[in-house]
Protein backbone atom coordinates (compact mmCIF):
# COMPACT_ATOMS: atom_id res chain seq x y z
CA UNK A 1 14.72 -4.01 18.55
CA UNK A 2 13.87 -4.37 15.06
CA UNK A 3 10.12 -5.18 13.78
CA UNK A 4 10.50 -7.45 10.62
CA UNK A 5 7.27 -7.31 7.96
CA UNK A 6 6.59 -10.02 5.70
CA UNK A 7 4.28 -9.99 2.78
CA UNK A 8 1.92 -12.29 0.92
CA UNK A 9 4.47 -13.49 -1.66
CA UNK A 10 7.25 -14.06 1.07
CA UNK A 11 4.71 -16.72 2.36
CA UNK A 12 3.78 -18.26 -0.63
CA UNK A 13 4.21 -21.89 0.26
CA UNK A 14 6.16 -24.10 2.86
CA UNK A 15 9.48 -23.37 0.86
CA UNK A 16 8.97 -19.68 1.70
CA UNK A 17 8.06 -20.07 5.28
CA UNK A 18 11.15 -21.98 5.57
CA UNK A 19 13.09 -19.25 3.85
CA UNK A 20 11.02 -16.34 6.27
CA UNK A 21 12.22 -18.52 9.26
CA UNK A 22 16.14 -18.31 8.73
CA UNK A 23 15.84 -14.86 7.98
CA UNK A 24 14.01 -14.12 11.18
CA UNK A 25 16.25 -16.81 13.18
CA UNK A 26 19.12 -14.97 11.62
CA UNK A 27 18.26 -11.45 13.01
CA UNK A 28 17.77 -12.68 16.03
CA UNK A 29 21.61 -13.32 16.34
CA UNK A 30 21.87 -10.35 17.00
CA UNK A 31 18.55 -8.31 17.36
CA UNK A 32 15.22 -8.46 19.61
CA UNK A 33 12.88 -9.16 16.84
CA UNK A 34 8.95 -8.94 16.55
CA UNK A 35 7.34 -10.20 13.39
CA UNK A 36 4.02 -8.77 11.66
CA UNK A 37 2.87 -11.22 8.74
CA UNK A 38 0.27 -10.79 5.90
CA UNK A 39 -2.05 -13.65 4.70
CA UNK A 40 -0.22 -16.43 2.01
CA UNK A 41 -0.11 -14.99 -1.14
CA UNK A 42 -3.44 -14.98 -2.99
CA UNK A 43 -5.79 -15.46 0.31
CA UNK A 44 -7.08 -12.77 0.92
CA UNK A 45 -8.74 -12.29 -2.76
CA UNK A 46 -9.81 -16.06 -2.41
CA UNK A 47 -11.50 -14.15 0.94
CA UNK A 48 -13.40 -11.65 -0.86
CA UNK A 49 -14.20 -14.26 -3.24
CA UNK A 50 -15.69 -16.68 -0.89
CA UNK A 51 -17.58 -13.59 0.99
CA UNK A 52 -19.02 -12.37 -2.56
CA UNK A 53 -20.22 -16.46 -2.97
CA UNK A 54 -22.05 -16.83 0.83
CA UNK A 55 -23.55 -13.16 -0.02
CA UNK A 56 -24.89 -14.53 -3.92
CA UNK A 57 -26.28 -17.71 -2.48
CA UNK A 58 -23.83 -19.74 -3.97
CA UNK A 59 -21.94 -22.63 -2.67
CA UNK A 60 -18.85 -21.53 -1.35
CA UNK A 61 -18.16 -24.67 0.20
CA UNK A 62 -15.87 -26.15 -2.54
CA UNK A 63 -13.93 -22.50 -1.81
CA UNK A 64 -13.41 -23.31 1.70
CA UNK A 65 -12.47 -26.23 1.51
CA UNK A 66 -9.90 -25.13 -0.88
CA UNK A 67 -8.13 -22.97 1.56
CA UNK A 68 -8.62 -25.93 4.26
CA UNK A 69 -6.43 -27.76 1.82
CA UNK A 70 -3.85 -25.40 0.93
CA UNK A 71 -2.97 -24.42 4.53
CA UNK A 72 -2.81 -27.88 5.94
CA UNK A 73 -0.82 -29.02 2.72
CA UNK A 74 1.37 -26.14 3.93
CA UNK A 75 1.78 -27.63 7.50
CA UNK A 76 2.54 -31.11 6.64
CA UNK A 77 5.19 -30.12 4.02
CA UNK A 78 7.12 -27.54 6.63
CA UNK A 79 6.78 -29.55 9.68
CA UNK A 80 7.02 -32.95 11.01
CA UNK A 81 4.12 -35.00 11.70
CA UNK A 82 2.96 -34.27 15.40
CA UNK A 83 3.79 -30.06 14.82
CA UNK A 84 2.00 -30.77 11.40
CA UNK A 85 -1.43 -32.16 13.57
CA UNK A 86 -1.41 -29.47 16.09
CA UNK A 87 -1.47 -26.98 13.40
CA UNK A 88 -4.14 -28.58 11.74
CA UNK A 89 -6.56 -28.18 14.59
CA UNK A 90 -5.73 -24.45 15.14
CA UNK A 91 -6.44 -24.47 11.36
CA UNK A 92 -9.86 -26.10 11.15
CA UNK A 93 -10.72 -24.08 14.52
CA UNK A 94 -10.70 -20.62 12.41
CA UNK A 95 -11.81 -22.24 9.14
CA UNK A 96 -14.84 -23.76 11.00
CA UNK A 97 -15.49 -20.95 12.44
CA UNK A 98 -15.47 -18.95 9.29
CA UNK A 99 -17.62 -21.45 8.07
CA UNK A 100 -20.58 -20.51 10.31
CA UNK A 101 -20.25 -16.91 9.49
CA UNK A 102 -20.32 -17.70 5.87
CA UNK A 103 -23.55 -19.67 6.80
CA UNK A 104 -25.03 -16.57 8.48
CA UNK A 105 -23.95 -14.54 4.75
CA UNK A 106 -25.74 -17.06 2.93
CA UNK A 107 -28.60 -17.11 5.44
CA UNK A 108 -29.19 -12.92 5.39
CA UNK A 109 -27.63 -12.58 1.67
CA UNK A 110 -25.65 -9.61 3.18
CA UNK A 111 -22.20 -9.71 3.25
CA UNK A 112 -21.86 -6.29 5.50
CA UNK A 113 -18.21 -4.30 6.11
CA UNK A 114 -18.47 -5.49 9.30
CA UNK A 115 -18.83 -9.35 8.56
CA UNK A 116 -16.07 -8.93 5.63
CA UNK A 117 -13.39 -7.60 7.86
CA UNK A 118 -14.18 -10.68 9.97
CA UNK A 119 -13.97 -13.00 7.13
CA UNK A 120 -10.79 -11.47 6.56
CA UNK A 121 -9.12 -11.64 9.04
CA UNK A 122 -8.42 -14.90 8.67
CA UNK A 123 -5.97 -14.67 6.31
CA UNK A 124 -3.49 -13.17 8.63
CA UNK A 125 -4.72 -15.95 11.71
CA UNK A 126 -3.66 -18.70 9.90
CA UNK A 127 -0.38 -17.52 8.41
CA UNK A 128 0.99 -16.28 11.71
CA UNK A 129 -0.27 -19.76 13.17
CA UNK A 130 1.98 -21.28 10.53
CA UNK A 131 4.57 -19.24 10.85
CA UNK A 132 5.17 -19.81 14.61
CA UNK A 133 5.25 -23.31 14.53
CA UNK A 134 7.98 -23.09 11.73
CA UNK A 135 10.19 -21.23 14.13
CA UNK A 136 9.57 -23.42 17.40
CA UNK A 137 10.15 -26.66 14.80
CA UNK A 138 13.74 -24.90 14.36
CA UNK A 139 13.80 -24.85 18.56
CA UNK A 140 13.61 -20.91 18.17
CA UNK A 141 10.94 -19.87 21.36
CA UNK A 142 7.99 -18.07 19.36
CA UNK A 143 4.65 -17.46 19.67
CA UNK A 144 1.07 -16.66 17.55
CA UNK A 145 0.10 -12.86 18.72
CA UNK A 146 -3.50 -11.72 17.23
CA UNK A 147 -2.50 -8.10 16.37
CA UNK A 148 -6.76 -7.85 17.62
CA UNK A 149 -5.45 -7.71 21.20
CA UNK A 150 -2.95 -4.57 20.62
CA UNK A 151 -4.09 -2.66 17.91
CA UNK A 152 -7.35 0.12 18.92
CA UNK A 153 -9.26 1.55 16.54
CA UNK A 154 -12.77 2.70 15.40
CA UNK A 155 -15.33 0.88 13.83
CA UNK A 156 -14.42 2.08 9.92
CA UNK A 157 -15.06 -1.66 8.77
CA UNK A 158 -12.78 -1.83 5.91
CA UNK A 159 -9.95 1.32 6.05
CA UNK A 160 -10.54 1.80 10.19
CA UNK A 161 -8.64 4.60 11.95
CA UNK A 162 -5.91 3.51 14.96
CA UNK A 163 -6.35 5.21 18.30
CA UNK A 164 -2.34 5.49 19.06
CA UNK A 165 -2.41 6.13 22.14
CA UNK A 166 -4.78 2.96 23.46
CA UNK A 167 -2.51 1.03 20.80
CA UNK A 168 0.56 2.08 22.60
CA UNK A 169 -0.22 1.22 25.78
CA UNK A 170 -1.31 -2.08 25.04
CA UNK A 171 1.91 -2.83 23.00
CA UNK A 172 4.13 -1.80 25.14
CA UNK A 173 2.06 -3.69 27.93
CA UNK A 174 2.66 -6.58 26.14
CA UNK A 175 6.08 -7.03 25.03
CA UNK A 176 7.58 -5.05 28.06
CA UNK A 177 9.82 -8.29 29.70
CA UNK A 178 11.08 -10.28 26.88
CA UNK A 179 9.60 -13.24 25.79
CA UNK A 180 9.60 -15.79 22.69
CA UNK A 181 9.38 -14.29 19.42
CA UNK A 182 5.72 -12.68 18.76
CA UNK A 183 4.06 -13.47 15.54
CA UNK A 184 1.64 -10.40 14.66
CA UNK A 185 -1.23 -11.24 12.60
CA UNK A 186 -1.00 -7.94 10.36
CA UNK A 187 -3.43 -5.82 8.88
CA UNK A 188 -6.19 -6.69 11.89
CA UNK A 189 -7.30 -4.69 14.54
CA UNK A 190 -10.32 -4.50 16.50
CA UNK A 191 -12.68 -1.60 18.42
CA UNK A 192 -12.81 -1.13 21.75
CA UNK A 193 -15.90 -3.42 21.95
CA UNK A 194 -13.53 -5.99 20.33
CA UNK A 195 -14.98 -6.17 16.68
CA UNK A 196 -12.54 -7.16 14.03
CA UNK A 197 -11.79 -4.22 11.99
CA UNK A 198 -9.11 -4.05 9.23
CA UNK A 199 -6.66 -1.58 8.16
CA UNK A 200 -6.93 -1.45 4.36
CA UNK A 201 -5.82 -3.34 1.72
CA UNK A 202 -1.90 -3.47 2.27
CA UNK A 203 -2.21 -2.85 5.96
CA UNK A 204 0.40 -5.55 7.19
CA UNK A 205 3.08 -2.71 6.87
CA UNK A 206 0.79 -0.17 8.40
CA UNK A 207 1.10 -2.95 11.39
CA UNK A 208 4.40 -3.47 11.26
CA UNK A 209 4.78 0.60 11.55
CA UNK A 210 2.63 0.95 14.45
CA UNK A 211 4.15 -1.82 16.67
CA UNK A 212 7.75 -0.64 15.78
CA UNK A 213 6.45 2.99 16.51
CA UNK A 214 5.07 2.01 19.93
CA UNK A 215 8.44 0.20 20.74
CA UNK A 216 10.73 3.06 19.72
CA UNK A 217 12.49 -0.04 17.44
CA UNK A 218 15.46 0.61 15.99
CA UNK A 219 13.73 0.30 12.34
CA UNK A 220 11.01 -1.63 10.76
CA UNK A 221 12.14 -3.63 7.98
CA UNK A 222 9.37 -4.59 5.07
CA UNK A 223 10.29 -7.79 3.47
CA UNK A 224 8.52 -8.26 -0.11
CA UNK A 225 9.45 -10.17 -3.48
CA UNK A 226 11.18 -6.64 -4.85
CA UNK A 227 15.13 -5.66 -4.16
CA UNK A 228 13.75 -2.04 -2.39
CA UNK A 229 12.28 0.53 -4.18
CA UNK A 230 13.43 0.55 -7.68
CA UNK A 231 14.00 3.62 -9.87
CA UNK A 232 11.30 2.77 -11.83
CA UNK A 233 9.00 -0.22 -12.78
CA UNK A 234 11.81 -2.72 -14.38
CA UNK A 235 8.68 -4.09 -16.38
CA UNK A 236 8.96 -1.28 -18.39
CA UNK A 237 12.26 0.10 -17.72
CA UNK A 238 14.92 -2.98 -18.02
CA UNK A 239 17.66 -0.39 -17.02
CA UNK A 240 15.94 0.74 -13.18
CA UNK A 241 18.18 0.13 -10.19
CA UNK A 242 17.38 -0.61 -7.03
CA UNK A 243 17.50 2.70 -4.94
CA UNK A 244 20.15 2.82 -1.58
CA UNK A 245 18.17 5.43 0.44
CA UNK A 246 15.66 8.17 0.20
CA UNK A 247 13.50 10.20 2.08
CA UNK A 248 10.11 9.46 3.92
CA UNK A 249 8.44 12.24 1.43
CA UNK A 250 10.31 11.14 -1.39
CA UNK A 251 8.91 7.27 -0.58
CA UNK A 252 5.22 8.77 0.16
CA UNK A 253 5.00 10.50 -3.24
CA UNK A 254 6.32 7.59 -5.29
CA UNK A 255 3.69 5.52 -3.48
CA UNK A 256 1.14 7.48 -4.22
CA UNK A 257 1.66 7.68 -7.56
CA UNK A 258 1.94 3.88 -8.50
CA UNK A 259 4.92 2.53 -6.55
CA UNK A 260 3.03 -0.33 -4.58
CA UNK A 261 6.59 -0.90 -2.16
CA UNK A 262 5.23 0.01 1.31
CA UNK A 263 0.93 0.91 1.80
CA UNK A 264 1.52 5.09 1.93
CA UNK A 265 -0.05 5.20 5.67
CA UNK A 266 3.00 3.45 7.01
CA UNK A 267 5.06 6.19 7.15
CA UNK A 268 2.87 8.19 9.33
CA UNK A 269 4.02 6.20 12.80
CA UNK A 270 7.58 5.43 11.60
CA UNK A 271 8.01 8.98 11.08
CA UNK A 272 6.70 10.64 13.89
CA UNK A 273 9.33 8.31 15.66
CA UNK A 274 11.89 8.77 13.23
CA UNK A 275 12.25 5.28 12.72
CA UNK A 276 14.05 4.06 9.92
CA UNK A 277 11.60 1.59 7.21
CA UNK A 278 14.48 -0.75 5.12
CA UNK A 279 12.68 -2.56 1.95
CA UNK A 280 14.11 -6.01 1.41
CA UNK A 281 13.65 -8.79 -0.78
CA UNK A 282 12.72 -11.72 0.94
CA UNK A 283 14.08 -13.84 -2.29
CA UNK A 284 17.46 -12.26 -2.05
CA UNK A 285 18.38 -11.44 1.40
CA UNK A 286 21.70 -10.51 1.10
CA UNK A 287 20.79 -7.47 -0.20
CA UNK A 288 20.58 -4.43 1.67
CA UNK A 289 17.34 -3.13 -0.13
CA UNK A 290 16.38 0.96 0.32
CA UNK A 291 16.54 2.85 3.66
CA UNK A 292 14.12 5.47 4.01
CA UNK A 293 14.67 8.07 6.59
CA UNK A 294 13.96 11.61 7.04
CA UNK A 295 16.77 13.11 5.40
CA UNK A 296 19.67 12.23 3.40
CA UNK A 297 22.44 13.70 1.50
CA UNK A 298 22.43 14.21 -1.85
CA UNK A 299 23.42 11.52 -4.14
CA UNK A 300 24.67 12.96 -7.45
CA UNK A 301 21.42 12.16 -9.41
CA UNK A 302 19.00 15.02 -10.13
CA UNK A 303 15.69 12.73 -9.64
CA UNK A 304 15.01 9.90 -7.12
CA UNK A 305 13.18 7.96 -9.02
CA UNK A 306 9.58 7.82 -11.47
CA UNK A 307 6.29 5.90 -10.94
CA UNK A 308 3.19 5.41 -13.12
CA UNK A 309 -0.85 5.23 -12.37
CA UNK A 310 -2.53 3.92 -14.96
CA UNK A 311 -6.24 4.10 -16.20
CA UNK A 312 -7.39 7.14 -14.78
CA UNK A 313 -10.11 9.43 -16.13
CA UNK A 314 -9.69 13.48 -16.58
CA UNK A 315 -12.25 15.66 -15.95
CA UNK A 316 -12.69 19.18 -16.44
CA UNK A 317 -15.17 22.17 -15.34
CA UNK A 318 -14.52 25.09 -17.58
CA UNK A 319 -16.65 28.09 -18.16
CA UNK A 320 -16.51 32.16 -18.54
CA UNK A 321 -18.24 32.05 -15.33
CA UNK A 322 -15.55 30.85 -13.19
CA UNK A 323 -13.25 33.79 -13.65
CA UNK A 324 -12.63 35.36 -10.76
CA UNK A 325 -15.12 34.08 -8.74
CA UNK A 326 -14.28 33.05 -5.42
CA UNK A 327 -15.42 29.68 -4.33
CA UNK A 328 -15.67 27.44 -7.42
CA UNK A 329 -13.07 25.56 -6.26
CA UNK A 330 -14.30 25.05 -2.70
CA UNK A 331 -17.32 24.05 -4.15
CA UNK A 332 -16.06 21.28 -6.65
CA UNK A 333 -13.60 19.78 -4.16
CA UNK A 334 -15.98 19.66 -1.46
CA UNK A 335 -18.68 18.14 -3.46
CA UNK A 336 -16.22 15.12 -4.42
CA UNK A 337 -14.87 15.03 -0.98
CA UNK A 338 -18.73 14.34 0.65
CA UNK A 339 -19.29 11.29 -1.72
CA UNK A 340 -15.49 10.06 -0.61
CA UNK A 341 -14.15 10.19 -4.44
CA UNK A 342 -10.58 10.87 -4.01
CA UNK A 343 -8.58 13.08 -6.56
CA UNK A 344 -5.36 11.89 -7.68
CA UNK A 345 -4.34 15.25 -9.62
CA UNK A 346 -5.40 18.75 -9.88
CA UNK A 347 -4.54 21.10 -12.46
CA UNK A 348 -5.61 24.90 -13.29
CA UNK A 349 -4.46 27.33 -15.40
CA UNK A 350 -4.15 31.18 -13.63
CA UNK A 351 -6.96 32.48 -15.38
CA UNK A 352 -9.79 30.44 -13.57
CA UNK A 353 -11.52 29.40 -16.66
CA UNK A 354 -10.71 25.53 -16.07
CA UNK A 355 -10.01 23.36 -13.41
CA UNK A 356 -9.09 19.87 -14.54
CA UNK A 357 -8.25 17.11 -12.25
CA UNK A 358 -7.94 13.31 -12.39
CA UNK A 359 -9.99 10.30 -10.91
CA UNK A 360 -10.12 6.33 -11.37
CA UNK A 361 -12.22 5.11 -13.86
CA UNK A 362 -15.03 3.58 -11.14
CA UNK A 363 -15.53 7.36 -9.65
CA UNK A 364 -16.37 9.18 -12.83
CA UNK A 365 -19.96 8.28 -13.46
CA UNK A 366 -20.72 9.82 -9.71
CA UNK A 367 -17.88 12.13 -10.03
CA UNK A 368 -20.00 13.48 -13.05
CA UNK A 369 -22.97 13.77 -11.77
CA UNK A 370 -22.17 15.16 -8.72
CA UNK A 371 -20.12 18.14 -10.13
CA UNK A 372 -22.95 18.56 -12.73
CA UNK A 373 -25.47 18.73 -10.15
CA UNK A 374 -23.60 20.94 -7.59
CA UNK A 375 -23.14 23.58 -10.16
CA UNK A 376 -27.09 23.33 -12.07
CA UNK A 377 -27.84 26.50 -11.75
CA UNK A 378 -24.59 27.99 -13.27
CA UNK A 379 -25.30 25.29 -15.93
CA UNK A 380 -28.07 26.64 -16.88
CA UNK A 381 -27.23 30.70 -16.84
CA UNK A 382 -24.58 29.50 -19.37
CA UNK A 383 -21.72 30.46 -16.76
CA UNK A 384 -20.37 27.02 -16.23
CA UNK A 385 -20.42 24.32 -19.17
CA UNK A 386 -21.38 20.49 -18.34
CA UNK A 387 -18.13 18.16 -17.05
CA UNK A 388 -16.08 17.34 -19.64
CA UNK A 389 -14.78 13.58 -19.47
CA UNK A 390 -11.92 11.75 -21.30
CA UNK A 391 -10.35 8.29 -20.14
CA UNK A 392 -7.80 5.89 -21.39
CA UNK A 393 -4.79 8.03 -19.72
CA UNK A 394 -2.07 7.63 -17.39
CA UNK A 395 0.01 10.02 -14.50
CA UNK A 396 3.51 10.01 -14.43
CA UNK A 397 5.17 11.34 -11.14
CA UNK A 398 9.10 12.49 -11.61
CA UNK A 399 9.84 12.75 -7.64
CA UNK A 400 13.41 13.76 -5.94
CA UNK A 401 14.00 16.03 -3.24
CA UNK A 402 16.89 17.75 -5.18
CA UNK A 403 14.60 19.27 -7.91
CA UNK A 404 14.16 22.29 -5.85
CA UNK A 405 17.97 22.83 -5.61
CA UNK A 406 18.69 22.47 -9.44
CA UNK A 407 17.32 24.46 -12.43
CA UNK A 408 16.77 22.93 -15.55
CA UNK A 409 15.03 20.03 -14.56
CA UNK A 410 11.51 20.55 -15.70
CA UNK A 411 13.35 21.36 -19.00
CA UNK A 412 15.28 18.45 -19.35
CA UNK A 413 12.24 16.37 -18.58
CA UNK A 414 9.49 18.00 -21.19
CA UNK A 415 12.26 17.95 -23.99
CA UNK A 416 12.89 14.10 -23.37
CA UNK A 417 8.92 13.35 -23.80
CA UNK A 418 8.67 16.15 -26.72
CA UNK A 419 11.33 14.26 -28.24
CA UNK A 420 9.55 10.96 -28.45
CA UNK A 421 6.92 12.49 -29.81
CA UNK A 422 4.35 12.09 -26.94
CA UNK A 423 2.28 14.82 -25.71
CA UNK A 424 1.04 16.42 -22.38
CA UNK A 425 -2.48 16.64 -21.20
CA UNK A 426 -2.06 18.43 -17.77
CA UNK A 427 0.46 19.23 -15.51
CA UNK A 428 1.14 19.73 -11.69
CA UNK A 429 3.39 20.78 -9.37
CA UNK A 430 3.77 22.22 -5.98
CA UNK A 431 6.13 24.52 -4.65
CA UNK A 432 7.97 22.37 -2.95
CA UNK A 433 8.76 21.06 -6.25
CA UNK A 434 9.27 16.87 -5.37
CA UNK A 435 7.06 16.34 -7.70
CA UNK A 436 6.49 16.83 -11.20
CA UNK A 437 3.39 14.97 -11.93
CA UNK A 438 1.98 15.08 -15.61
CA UNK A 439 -0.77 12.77 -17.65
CA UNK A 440 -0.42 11.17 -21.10
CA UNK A 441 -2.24 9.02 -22.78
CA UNK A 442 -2.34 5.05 -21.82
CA UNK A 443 -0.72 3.88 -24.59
CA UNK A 444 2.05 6.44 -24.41
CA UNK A 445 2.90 5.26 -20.71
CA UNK A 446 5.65 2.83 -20.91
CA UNK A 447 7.27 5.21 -23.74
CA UNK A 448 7.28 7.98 -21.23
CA UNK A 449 8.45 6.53 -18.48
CA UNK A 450 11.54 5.07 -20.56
CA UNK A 451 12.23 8.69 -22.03
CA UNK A 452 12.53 10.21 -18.82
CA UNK A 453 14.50 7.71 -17.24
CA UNK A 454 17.40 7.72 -20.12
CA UNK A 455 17.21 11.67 -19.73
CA UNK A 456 17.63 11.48 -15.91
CA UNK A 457 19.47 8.17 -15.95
CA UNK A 458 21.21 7.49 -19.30
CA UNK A 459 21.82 3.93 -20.22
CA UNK A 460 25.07 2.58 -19.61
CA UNK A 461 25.57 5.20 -17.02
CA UNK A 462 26.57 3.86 -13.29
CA UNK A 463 23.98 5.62 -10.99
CA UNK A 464 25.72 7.28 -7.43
CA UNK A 465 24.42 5.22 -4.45
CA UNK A 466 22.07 7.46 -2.41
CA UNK A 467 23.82 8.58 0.86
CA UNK A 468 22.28 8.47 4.42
């Protein structure tokens, strides 16, 4: 069985529904499929948008009305008239509905996490709506599943945590005699008192992992607007390459650091299943796109690939008072960890002096008064200076599960930026070595990212498939 994941730019418009359905009716030659769908392209920020309005007290009808019009334009241009009608009605029956819980919004002037992940939701309601009746107008059997009534989890409005084990059961409840074709509203979910929750931002794939992981399906395929997971971002590097295969860390560290392929918590169920995620490009589907597995053999290139973060703030602690004194960074971490600001790099030097790490630029104002605060009194004594803060700077991550194998490669990777003249605020890297993270400046991003892709892939030079 094969679970088959498409994103908001795959359903862009009728054209690209019709396009979604041949690839679906076309793996179902051969394979049991189940589909997991995100909203159309561009919904859910006209969501947010329209829950921001109702919350304001402004009139968010013209907004709603909008999205009335853009779905049933949809229907009538990918189906024929009677298909087109029924649609419609399912259509107006979640937008009116919506509608009264934007009244409420407007009413209290609260839009809460609760009510948002409600508003949206339906995103994801209408597009699998759509998407179904595209496949039963092309007389293959398939039918609109609300992921709501399979997927468990708590009541973290807005990033909520699946219970695997309820989820299991239920999936496998569900699809255990075959049946038409499900159509899985992604990136919804619900408690067990049957409040829509949502996954996060990107959560479609996260979806699409946990039904295939429940199945034990053959592998989860993630179809987006991108031929797999490229080498690096062809924006700035016109010589990147589409990568064949690589590993589920390999994958996991480029998407933390920038590479927006697959939402990073999707791994977690495909891999305690060992179930294989392929990235495809809905817009070219002959392609085979990148396999990501556990392990695979080497490939003849020293690196896997680079990604970028950009705009993130460094901050630093430093003082004489830090030397050898057990605890600081217990104390710093957990401080940042109780007001939920997440650190995307750490950095210290062996003789304890400074501890520098990186944050985005809407968690340093509380970053820097928490840290300040949490160490006042050392402050004052003189022991610990106030937080430095600098912004306007970028992380590079140089990932590949070979690095540990080969020496040489840090080297080959510092001379390339010292030879384009750009310069290194803070380094870090673990022992496992995948990852050689480093920051420069903003405006020395693309430039660094090109350097160390010519040193690691020349130009010109015909890059060794990845093996599997």
């Amino acid at each position: 069985m094969k679970i088959l994941k498409f994103g908001g730019s795959s359903l862009a418009s009728a054209e690209r529904f019709s396009a979604v359905a041949e690839i679906v009716e076309k793996s179902l030659a051969t394979d049991r499929v189940a589909v997991v769908v995100s909203a159309m392209a561009g919904i859910t920020d006209a969501l947010v948008a329209i829950g921001r309005e109702a919350a304001s007290g402004r009139d968010y009808h013209a907004r709603l009305e909008d999205l009335r019009a853009r779905h049933h334009e949809t229907a009538s241009e990918l189906l024929n008239a009677d298909a087109a009608a029924e649609v419609a009605t399912a259509i107006d029956r979640v937008l009116d509905d919506l509608g009264r819980l934007l009244h409420g919004v407007s009413l209290v002037g609260e839009c809460t996490p609760r009510t948002a992940d409600s508003v949206l939701s339906c995103g994801e309601r209408l597009s699998a709506r759509l998407l179904a009746a595209a496949l039963c107008a092309g007389n293959t059997q398939a039918e609109y599943c609300d992921a709501r009534t399979l997927i468990v989890s708590d009541r973290s409005f807005g990033n909520a945590r699946v219970d695997m084990e309820s989820t299991g059961a239920r999936v496998r409840g569900r699809f255990a005699a075959t049946g038409p074709t499900p159509i899985i509203t992604g990136f919804i979910a619900a408690d067990p008192n049957g409040e829509t929750t949502t996954l996060g931002r990107g959560g479609s794939d996260y979806t699409a992992a946990i039904i295939g992981a429940a199945l034990g399906a053959d592998c989860v395929e993630i179809w987006t607007d991108v031929d797999g997971v490229m080498s690096a971002d062809p924006r700035m590097v016109p010589g990147a390459f589409s990568l064949a295969a690589m590993s589920y860390d390999e994958l996991m560290e480029l998407s933390h650091f920038g590479a927006k392929v697959v939402y990073p918590p999707t791994l977690r169920p495909a891999r305690a299943q060992a179930i294989p995620l392929v990235i495809r490009n809905t817009f070219n589907p002959s392609f085979a796109g990148t396999k990501v597995i556990e392990e695979i053999r080497g490939n003849g290139n020293l690196i896997r690939g680079i990604s970028a973060v950009d705009e993130v703030a460094l901050l630093r602690l430093e003082g004489d008072g830090m030397v050898g004194v057990p605890g600081i960074a217990s104390r710093l971490f957990g401080v940042l960890a109780r007001r939920e600001i997440s650190v995307i790099l750490i950095s210290q030097a062996s003789s304890e002096h400074s501890i520098c790490f990186a944050v985005e630029p809407g968690a340093v104002d509380e970053a820097q008064r928490r840290v300040d605060a949490e160490f006042e009194l050392e402050r004052g004594a003189g022991l610990v200076n106030d937080v430095v803060v600098e912004t306007g700077f970028s992380i590079i991550a140089v990932v590949g599960e070979a690095m540990c194998r080969i020496p040489g490669i840090a080297g080959r990777l510092f001379s390339a930026l010292g030879g384009s003249g750009i310069n290194i605020r803070a380094i870090a890297q673990g022992s496992s070595e995948l990852n050689i993270s480093f920051v420069v400046a903003g405006s020395d991003q693309a430039a660094a990212v090109v350097a160390v892709h010519d040193a690691f892939f020349p130009p010109g030079s015909q890059p060794v498939a990845g093996g599997v």
